[in-house]
Protein backbone atom coordinates (compact mmCIF):
# COMPACT_ATOMS: atom_id res chain seq x y z
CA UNK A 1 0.00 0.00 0.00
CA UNK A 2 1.82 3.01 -1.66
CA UNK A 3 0.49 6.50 -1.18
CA UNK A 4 0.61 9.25 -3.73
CA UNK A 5 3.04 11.63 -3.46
CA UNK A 6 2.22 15.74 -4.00
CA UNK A 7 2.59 16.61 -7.11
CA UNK A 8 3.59 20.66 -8.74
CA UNK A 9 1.05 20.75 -11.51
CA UNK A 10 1.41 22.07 -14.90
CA UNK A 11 -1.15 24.94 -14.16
CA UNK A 12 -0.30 26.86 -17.23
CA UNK A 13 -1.81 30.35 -17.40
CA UNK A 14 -4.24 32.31 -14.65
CA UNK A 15 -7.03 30.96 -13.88
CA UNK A 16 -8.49 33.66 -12.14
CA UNK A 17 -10.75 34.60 -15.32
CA UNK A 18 -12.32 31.06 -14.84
CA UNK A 19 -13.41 32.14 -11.72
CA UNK A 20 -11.11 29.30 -10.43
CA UNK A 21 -8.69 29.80 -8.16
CA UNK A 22 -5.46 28.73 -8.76
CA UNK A 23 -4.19 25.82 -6.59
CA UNK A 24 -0.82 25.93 -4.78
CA UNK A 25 1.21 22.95 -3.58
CA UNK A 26 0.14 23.81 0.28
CA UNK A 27 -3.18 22.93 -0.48
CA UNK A 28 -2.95 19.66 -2.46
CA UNK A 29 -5.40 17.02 -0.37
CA UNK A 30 -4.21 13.51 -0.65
CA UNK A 31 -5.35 10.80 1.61
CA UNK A 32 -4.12 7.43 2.29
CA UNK A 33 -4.21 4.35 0.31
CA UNK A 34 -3.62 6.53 -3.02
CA UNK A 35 -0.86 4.68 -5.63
CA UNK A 36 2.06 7.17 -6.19
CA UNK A 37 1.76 7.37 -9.98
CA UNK A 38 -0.68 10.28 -10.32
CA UNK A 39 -0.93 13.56 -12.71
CA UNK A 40 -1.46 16.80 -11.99
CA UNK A 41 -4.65 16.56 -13.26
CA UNK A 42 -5.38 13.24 -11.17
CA UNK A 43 -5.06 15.40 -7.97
CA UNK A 44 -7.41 17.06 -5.55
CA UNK A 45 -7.27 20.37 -5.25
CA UNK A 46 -7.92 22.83 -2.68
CA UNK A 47 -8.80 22.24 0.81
CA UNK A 48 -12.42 22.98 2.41
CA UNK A 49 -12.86 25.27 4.60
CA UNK A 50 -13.74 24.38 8.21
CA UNK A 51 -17.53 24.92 8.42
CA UNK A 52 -17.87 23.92 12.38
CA UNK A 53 -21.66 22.82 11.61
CA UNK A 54 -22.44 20.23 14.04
CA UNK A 55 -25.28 17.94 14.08
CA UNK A 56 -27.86 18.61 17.02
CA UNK A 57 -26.76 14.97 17.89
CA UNK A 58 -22.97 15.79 18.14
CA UNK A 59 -21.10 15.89 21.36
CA UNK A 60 -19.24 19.35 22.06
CA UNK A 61 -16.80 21.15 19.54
CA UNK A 62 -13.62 19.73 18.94
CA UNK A 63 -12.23 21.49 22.27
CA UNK A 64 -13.18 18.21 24.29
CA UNK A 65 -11.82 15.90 21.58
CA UNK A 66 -9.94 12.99 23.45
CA UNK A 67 -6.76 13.43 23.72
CA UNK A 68 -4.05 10.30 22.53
CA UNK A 69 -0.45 9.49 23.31
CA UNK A 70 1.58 8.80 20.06
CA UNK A 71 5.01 7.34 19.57
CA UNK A 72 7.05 8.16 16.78
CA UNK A 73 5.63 12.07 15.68
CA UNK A 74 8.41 13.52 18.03
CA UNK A 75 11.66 13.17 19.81
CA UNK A 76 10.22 13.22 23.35
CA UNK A 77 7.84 10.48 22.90
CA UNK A 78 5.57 9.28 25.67
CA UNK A 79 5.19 6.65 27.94
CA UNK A 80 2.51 3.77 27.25
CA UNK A 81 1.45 5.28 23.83
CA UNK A 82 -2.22 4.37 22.04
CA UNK A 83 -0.31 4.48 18.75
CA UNK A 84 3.16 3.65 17.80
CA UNK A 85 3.43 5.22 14.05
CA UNK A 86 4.99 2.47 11.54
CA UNK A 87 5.44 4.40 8.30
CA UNK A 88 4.40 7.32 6.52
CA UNK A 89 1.64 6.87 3.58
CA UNK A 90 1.29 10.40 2.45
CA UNK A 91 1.16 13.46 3.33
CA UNK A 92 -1.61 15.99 2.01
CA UNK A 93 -2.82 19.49 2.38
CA UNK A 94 -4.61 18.28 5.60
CA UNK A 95 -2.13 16.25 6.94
CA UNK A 96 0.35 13.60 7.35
CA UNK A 97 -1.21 9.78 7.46
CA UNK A 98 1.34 6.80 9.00
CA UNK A 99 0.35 2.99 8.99
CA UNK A 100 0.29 2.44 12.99
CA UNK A 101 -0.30 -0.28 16.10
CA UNK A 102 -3.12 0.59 18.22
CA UNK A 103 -1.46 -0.77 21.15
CA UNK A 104 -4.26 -2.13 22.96
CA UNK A 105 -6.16 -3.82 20.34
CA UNK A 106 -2.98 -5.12 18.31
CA UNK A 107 -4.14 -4.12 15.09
CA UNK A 108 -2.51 -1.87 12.37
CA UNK A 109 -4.46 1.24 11.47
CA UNK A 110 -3.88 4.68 9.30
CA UNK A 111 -3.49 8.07 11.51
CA UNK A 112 -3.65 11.02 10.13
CA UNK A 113 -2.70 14.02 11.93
CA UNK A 114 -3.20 17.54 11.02
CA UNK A 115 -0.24 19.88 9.83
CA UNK A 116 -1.55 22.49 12.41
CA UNK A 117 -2.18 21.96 16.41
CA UNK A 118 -5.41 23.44 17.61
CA UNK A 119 -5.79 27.36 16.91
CA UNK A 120 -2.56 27.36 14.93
CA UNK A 121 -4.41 26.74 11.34
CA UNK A 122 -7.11 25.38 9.01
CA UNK A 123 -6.00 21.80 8.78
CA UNK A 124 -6.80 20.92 12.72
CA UNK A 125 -9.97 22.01 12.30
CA UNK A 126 -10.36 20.72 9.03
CA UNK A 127 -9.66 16.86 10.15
CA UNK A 128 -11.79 16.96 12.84
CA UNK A 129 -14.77 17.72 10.41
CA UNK A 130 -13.46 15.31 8.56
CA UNK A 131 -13.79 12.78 11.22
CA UNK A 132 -17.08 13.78 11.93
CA UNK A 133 -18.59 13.41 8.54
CA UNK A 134 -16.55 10.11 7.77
CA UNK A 135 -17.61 8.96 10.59
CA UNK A 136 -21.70 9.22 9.87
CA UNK A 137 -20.89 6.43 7.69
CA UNK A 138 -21.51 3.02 8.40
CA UNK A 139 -21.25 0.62 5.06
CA UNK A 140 -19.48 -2.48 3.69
CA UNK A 141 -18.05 -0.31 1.18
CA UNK A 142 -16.66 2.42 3.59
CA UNK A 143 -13.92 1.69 5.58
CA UNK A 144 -14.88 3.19 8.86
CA UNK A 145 -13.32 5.62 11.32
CA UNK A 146 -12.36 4.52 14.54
CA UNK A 147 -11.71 7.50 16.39
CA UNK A 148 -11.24 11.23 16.15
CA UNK A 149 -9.58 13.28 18.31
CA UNK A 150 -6.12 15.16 19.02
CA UNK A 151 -2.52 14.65 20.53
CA UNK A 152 -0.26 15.89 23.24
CA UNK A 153 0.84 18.56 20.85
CA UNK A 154 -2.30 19.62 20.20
CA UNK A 155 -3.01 18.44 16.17
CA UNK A 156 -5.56 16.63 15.23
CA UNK A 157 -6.10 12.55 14.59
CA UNK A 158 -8.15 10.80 12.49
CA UNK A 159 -7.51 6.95 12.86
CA UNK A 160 -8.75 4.80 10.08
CA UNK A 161 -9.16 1.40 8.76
CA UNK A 162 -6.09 0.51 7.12
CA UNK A 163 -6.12 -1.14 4.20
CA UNK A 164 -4.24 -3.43 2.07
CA UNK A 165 -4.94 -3.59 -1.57
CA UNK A 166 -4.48 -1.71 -4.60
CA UNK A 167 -6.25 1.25 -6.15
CA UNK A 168 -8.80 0.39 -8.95
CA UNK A 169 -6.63 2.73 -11.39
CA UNK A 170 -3.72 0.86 -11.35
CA UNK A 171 -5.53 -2.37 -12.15
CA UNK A 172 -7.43 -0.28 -15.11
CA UNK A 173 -3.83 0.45 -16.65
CA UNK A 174 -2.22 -2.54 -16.06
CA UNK A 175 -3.80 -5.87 -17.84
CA UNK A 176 -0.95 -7.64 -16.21
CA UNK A 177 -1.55 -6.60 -12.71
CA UNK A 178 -1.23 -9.19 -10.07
CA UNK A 179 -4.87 -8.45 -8.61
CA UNK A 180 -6.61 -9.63 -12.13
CA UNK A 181 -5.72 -13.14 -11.30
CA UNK A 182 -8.14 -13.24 -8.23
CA UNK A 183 -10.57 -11.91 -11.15
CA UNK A 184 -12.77 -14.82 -12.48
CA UNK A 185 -15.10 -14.33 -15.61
CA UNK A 186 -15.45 -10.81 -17.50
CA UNK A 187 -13.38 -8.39 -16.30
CA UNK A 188 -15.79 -5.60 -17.90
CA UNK A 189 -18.76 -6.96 -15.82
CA UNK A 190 -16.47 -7.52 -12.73
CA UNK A 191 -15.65 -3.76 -13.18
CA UNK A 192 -19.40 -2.73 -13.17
CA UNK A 193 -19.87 -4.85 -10.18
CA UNK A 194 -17.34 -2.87 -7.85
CA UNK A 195 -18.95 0.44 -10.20
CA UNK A 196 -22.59 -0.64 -8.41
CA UNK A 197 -20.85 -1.61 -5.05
CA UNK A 198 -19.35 2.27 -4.72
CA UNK A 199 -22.78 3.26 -6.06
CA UNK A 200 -24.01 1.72 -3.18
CA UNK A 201 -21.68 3.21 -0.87
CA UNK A 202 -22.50 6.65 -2.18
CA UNK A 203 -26.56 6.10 -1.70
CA UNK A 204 -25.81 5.02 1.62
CA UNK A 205 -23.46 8.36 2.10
CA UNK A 206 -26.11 10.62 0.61
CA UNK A 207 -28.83 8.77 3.12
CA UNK A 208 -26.28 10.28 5.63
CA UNK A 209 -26.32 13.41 4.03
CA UNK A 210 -22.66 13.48 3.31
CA UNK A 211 -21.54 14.19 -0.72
CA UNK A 212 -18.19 13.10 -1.65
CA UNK A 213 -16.78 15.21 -4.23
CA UNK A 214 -13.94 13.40 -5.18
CA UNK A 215 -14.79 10.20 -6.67
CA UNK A 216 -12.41 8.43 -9.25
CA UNK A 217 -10.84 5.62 -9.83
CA UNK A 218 -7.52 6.16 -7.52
CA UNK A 219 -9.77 6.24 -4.62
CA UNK A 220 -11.49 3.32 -5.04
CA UNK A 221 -9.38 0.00 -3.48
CA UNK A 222 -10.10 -3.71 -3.72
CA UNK A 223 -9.06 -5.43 -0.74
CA UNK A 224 -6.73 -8.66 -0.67
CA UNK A 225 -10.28 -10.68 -0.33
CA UNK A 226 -11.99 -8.98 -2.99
CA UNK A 227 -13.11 -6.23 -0.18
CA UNK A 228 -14.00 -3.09 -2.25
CA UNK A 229 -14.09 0.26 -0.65
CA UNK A 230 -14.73 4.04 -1.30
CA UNK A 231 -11.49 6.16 0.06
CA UNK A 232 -10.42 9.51 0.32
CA UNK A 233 -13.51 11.54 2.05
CA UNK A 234 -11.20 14.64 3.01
CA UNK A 235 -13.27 16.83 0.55
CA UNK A 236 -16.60 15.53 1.47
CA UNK A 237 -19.13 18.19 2.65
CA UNK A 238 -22.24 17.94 4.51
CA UNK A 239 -25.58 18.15 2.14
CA UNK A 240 -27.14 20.24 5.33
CA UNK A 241 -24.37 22.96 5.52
CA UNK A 242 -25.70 25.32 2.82
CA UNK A 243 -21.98 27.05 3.40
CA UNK A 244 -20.33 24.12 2.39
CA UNK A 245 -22.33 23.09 -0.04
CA UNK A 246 -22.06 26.78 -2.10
CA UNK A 247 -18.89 27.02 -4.28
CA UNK A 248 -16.82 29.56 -4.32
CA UNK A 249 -14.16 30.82 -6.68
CA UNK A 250 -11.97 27.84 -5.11
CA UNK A 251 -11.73 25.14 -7.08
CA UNK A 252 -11.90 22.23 -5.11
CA UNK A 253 -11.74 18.52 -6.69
CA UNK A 254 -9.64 16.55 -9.11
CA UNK A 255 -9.95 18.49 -12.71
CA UNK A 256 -9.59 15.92 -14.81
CA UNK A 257 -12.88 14.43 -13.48
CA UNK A 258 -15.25 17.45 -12.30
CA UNK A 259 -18.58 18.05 -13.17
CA UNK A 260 -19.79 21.69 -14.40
CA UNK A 261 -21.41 23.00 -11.54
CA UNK A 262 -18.22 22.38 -9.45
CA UNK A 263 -16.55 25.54 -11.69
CA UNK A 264 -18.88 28.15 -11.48
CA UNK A 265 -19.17 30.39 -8.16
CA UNK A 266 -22.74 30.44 -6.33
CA UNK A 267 -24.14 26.80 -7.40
CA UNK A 268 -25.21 24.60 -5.07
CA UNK A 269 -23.63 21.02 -5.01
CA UNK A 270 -26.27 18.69 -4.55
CA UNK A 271 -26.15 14.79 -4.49
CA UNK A 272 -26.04 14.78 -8.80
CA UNK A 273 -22.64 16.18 -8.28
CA UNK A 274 -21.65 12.78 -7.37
CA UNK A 275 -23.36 10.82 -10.19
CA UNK A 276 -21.51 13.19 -12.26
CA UNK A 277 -18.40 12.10 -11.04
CA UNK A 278 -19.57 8.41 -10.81
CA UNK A 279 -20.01 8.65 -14.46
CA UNK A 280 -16.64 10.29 -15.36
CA UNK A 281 -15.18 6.92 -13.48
CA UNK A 282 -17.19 4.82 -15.13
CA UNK A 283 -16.21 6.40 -18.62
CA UNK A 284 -12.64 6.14 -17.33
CA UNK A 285 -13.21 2.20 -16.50
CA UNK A 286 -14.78 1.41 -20.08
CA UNK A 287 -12.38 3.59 -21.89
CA UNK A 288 -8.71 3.84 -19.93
CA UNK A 289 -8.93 7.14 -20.67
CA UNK A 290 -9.96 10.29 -18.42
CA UNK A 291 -13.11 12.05 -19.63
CA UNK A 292 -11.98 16.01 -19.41
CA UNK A 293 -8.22 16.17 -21.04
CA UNK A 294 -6.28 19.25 -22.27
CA UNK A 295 -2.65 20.47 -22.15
CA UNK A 296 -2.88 22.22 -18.87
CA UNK A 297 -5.54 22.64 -16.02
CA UNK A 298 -7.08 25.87 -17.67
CA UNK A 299 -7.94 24.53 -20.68
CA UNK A 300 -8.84 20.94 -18.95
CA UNK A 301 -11.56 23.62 -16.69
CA UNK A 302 -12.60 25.70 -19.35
CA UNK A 303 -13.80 23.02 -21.56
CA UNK A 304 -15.93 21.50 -18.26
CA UNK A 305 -17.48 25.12 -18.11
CA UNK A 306 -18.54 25.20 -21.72
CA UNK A 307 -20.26 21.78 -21.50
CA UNK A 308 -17.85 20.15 -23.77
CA UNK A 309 -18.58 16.27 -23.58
CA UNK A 310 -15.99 13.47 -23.96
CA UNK A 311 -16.31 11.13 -27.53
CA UNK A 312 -17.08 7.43 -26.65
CA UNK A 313 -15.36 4.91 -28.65
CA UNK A 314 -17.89 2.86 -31.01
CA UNK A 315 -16.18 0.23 -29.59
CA UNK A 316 -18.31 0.78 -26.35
CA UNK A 317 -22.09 -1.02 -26.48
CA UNK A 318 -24.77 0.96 -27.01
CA UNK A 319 -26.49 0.52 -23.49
CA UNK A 320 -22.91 1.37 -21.82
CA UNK A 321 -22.52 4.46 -23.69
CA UNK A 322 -25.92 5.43 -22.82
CA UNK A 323 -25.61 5.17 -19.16
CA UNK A 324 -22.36 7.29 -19.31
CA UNK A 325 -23.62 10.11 -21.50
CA UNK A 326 -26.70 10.37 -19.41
CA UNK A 327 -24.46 10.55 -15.84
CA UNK A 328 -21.91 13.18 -17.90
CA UNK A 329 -24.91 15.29 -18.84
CA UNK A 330 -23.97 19.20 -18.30
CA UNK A 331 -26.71 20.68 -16.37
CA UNK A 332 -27.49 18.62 -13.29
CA UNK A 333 -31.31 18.18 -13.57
CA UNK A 334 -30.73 16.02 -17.31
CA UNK A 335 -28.62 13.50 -15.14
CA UNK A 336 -29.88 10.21 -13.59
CA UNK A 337 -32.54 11.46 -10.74
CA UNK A 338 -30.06 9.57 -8.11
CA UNK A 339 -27.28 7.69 -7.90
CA UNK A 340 -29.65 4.71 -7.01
CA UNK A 341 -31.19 5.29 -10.29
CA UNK A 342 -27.52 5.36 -11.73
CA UNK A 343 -27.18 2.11 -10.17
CA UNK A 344 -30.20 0.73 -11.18
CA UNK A 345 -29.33 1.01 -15.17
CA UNK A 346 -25.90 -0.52 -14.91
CA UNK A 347 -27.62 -3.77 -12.94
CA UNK A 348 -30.34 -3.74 -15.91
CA UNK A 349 -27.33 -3.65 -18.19
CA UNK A 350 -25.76 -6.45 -16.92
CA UNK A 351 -29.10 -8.60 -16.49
CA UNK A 352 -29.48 -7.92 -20.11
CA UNK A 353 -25.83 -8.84 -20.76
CA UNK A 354 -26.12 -12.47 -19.58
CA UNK A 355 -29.82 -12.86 -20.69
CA UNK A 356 -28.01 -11.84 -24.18
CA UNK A 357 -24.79 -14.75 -24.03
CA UNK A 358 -27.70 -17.33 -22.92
CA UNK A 359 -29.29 -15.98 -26.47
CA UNK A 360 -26.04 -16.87 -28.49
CA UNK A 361 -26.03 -20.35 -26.57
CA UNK A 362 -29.05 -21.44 -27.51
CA UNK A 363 -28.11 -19.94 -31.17
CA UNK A 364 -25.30 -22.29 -31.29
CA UNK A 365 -27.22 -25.07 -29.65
CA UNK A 366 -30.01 -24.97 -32.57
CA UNK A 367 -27.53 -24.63 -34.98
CA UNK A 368 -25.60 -27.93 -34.12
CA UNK A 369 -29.23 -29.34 -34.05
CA UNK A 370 -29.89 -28.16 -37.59
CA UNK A 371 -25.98 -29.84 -38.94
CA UNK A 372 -26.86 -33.17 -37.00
CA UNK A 373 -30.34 -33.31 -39.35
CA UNK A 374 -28.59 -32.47 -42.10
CA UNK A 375 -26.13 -35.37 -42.04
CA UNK A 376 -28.67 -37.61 -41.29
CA UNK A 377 -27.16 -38.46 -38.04
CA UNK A 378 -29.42 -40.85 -37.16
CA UNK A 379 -27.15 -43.30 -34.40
CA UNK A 380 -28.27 -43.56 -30.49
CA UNK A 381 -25.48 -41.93 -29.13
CA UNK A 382 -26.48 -38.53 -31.57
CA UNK A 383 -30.35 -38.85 -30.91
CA UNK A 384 -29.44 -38.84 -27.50
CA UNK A 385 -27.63 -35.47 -27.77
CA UNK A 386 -29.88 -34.08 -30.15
CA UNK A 387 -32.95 -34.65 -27.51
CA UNK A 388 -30.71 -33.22 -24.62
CA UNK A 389 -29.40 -30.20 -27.04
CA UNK A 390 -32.99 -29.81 -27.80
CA UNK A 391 -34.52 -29.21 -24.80
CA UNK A 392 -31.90 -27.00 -23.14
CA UNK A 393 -32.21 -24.84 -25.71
CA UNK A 394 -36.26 -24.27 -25.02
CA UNK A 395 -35.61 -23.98 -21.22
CA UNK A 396 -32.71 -21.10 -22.41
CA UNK A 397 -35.06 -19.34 -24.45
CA UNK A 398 -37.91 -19.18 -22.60
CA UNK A 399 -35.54 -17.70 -19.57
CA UNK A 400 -34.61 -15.23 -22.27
CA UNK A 401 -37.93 -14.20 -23.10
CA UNK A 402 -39.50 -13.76 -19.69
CA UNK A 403 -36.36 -11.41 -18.97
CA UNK A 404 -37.76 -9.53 -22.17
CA UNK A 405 -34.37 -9.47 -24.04
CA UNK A 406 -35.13 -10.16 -27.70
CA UNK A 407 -38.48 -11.70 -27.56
CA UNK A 408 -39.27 -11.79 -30.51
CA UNK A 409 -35.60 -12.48 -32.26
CA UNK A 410 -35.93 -16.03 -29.10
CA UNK A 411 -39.62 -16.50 -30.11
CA UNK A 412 -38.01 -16.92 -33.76
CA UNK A 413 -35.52 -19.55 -32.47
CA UNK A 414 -37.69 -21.64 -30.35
CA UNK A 415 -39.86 -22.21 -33.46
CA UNK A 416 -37.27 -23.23 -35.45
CA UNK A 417 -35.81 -25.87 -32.73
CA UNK A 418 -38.98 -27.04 -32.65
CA UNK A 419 -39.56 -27.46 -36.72
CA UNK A 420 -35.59 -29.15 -36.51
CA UNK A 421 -37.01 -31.66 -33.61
CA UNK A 422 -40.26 -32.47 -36.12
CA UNK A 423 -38.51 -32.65 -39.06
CA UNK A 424 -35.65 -35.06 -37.49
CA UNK A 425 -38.47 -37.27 -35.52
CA UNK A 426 -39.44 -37.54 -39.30
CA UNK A 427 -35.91 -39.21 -39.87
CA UNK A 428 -35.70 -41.46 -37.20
CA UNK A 429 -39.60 -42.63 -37.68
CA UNK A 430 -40.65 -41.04 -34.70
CA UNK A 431 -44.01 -40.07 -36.07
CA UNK A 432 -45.86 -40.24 -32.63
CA UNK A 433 -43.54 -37.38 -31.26
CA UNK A 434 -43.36 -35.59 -34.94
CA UNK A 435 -47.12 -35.44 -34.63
CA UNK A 436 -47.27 -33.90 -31.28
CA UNK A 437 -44.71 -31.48 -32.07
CA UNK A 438 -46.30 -30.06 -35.36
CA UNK A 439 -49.26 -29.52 -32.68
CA UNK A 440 -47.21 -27.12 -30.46
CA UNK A 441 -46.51 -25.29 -33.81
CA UNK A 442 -49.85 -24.88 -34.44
CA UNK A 443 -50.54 -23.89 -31.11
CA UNK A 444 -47.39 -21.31 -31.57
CA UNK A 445 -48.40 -19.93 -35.08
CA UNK A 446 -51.77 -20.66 -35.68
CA UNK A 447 -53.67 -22.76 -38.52
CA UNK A 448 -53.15 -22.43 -41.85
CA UNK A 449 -49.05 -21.89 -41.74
CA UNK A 450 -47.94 -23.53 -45.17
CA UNK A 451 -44.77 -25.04 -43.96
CA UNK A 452 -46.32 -26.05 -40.91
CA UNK A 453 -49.23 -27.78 -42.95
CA UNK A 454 -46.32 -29.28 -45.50
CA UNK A 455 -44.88 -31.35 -42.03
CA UNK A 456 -48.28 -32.37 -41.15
CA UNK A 457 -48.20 -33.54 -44.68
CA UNK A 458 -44.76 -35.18 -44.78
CA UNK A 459 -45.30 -36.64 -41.03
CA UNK A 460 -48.97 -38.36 -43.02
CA UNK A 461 -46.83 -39.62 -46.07
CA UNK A 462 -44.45 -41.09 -44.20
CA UNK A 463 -46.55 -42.88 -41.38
CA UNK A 464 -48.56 -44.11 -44.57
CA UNK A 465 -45.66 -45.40 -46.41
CA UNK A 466 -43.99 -46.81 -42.98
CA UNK A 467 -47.58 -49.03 -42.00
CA UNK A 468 -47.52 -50.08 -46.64
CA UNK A 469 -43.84 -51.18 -45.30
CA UNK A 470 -44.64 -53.02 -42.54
CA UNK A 471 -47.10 -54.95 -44.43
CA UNK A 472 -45.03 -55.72 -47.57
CA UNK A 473 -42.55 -57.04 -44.62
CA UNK A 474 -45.22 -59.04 -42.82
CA UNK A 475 -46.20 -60.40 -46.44
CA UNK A 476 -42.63 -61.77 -47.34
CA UNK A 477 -41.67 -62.25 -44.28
CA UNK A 478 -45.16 -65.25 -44.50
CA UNK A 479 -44.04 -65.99 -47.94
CA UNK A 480 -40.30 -66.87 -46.89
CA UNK A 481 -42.28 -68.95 -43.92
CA UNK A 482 -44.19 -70.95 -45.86
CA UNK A 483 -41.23 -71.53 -48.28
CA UNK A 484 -39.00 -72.50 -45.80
CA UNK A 485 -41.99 -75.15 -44.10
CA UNK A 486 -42.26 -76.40 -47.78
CA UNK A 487 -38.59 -76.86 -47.88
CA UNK A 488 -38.36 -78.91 -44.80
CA UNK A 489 -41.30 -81.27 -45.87
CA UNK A 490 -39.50 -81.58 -49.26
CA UNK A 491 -36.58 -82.81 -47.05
CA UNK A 492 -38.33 -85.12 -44.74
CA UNK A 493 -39.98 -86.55 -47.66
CA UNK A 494 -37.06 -87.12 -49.55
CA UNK A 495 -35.53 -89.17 -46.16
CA UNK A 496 -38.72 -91.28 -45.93
């Protein structure tokens, strides 16, 4: 677990015309758990101002925050610490985080601690909000906060859930990574699977009244079990702080991925922010490429301002596309209603996506049907598989159907399995079970369908020239009798 590093970014010119402010390096916010591999444009920028609204629920301000003994931040450590720090994994505009022991419970955790003690800067007050808001949150998908509070110096400390893993991104850019191997199956629908598993962390955040603002693909980690999580809340902002939720001329976000409304001063960031910013993953997860590029951060903004939409490759399905042009639409209220709705399409998609391979199964099924008739395949072993072939095929497409995925393209196919079983029950003189199955036609299409009448026809002929058969084989079969009992008395009375 490698944390990013800060990065100087390649701001280019002001962008104080934008009404943007520019970002320096002081207020960079990184959080834990991020790979070290980042852009400029890959960054969060700016740092939120402390809004000290507490929840009628909330204990008092930060002032009686409990205070912990750490090991390791100084050179006059104390005796009997709660934490011993391990090593550093980042340091932000906020803070500094270090992998740590929690003494008494034995367990490794992340502490951050703010760059300023209480009343000497932003950043104490700004982690303790922090805390607060992470710590509303109570979901699979979140890793939770264990404790807030400050240390003998004074800053602030957040401990975390530490996590070991790797970052979504770095599995995106790397077919080779080591983590695809735990990957069974698609990796596309394994992607939308963690993409409606954060989508469910984000409903759960919004139920909470909590928006995250920074959602991409670097904070996003999958767990050594397959755990997936939603990182990095450091920018969140409480939904019922209409301070926090009003932007300013601060841009504060990662640029690459930030919706409209994020840009221009006065709007009010609501929970669509976030589907906006689920989407611009989700375009970066189908595509590998970031949805807002540009050769420096100004131009990168200015097209978000303008509404300026990223191309999807053709190469993308249809329904994907859809979903991702819908979450990227400019102006908030053209969007997906919620992210639950958000999630709701990409589950659809994927229902639709295996209802569609079961479609080309039974395809290939009724074809291999349709080549064993046609070679006249008419030994035990293949009229056993042809039977077996047959009716998994029906079972698959009537699955297919109810799902309402192709009806009528599945309706098609089941007909013509059915005409292949009739017309091969022909073949092998079947014509009790030819008969019944040109019923179920008729029963399917109606009276009066010509080829359907032609089977009846053939299924007639042949049961009339199968009994003239039998009894021109029951006839010789007598006569070579009766010659053979003539034969023997011709013997016996040849002996006598």
């Amino acid at each position: 677990m490698t944390p990013d590093d800060t990065y100087q970014l390649d701001e280019g010119p002001s962008l104080k015309d934008l009404g943007v402010a520019t970002p320096v390096r002081d207020t960079d916010t990184k959080e834990a758990f991020i790979p070290a591999h980042s852009l400029g444009v890959r960054d969060t920028q700016g740092t939120p101002e402390s809004s000290h609204f507490l929840d009628p629920d909330h204990a008092e301000p930060s002032a009686s925050c409990p205070i912990f003994k750490i090991a390791g931040t100084s050179p006059f450590d104390p005796n009997d610490p709660a934490f011993t720090l391990v090593e550093s994994l980042g340091v932000g505009g906020m803070g500094a985080v270090h992998s740590a022991t929690q003494a008494f419970m034995g367990r490794q955790v992340a502490v951050k601690r703010s760059h300023d003690a209480e009343g000497k800067g932003s950043t104490y007050e700004s982690v303790i909000e922090e805390g607060r808001r992470f710590g509303r949150l109570d979901h699979p998908n979140i890793p939770p906060v264990h404790m807030v509070g400050r240390d003998e110096q004074g800053h602030a400390i957040l401990v975390m859930k530490q996590i070991e893993g790797s970052d979504l991104r770095s599995m995106i850019q790397d077919p080779e990574h080591p983590r695809w191997s735990q990957v069974e199956g698609d990796r596309r629908m394994w992607t939308l699977e963690v993409l409606i598993q954060i989508a469910w962390a984000l409903e759960h955040a919004h139920s909470r009244s909590i928006l995250h603002r920074d959602i991409k693909a670097e904070n996003v980690m999958i767990g050594d079990f397959g755990e997936v999580f939603l990182i990095d809340w450091g920018v969140s902002v409480d939904l019922r702080d209409k301070n926090a939720t009003l932007t300013s001329d601060k841009f504060i976000g990662t640029p690459c991925f930030a919706a409209p409304e994020m840009l221009k001063s006065g709007e009010v960031l609501t929970t669509s922010t976030d589907v906006y910013l689920l989407g611009a993953m989700m375009y970066e997860i189908i595509t590998g490429q970031v949805p807002h590029t540009g050769r420096s951060i100004r131009e990168i903004l200015d097209k978000i301002v303008v509404g300026v939409r990223p191309d999807i490759p053709a190469s993308v399905p249809t329904p994907i596309a859809t979903i991702i042009n819908q979450a990227l639409e400019p102006k908030p209220s053209d969007r997906f209603a919620s992210i639950e709705a958000f999630r709701q399409a990409i589950q659809r998609y994927k229902a639709d996506h295996f209802l569609l391979e079961q479609l080309r199964l039974a395809e290939q099924q009724v074809a291999n049907m349709r080549h064993w008739l046609n070679e006249k395949r008419t030994d035990r072993e293949t009229g056993y598989r042809f039977m077996t072939l047959a009716h998994e095929a029906l079972s698959t497409l009537k699955a297919v159907m109810r799902g309402g995925v192709k009806v009528q393209y599945a309706k098609e196919l089941m007909i013509e399995n059915i005409r292949i079983q009739t017309e091969y029950s022909i073949l092998v003189q079947q014509y009790g079970v030819a008969r019944a199955l040109v019923a179920k036609l008729g029963d399917e299409l109606g009276p009066g369908v010509p080829w359907v009448v032609k089977l009846a026809q053939d299924i007639a002929d042949a049961t009339t020239a199968g009994a003239d058969r039998s009894a021109e084989l029951r006839i010789q079969s007598l006569a070579i009798m009766f010659e053979k009992v003539a034969e023997l008395q011709r013997d016996r009375d040849t002996e006598e």
